[in-house]
Protein backbone atom coordinates (compact mmCIF):
# COMPACT_ATOMS: atom_id res chain seq x y z
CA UNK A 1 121.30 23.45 25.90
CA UNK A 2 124.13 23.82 22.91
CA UNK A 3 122.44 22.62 19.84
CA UNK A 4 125.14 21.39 17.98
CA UNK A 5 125.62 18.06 17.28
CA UNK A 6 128.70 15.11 17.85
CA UNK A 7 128.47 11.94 16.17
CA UNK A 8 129.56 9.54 18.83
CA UNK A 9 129.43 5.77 18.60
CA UNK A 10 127.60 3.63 21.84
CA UNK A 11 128.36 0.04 22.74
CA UNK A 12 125.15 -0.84 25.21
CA UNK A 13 124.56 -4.34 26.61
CA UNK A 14 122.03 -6.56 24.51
CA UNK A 15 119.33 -6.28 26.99
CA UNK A 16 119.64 -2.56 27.65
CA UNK A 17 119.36 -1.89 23.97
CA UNK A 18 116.24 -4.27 23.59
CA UNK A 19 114.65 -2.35 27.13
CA UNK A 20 115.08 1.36 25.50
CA UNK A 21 113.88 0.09 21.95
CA UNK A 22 110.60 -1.24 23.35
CA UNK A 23 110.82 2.06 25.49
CA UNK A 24 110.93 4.04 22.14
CA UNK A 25 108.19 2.72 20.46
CA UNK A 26 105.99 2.77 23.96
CA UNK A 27 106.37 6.76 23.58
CA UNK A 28 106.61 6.83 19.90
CA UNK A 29 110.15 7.90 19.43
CA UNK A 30 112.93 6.81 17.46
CA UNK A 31 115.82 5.32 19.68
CA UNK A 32 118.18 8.53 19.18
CA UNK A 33 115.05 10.51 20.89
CA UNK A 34 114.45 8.11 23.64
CA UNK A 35 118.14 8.43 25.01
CA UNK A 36 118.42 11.86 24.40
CA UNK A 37 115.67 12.20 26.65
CA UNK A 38 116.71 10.29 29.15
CA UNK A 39 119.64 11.79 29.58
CA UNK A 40 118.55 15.16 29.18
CA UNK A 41 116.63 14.64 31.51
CA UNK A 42 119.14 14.06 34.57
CA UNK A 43 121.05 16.41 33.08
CA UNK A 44 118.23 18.94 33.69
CA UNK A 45 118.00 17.47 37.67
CA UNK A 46 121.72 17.65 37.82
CA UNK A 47 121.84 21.12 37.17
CA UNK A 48 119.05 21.97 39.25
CA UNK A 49 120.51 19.78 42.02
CA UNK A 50 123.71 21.93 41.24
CA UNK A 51 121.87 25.23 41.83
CA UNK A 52 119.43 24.76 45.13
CA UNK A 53 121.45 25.22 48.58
């Protein structure tokens, strides 16, 4: 995965934000590392979904 960085700015619904907040401190990360996670996450199953037959 690139390491670079982009600064982007993300609108999420009130209860969404409060859900991945209380999912952050659950596994003692800050909110930036809970979504990244997340989404790296599918990412990773996307692109192994991408490569089996």
């Amino acid at each position: 995965m690139n390491h670079e960085e982009t600064r982007i700015t993300l609108r999420l619904p009130t209860d969404l934000h409060a859900w991945l907040t209380t999912q952050a401190k659950a596994n003692r990360r800050s909110l930036n590392s809970e979504i990244l996670h997340r989404i790296e996450g599918d990412y990773r199953a996307a692109v192994v979904g991408a490569e089996s037959p």
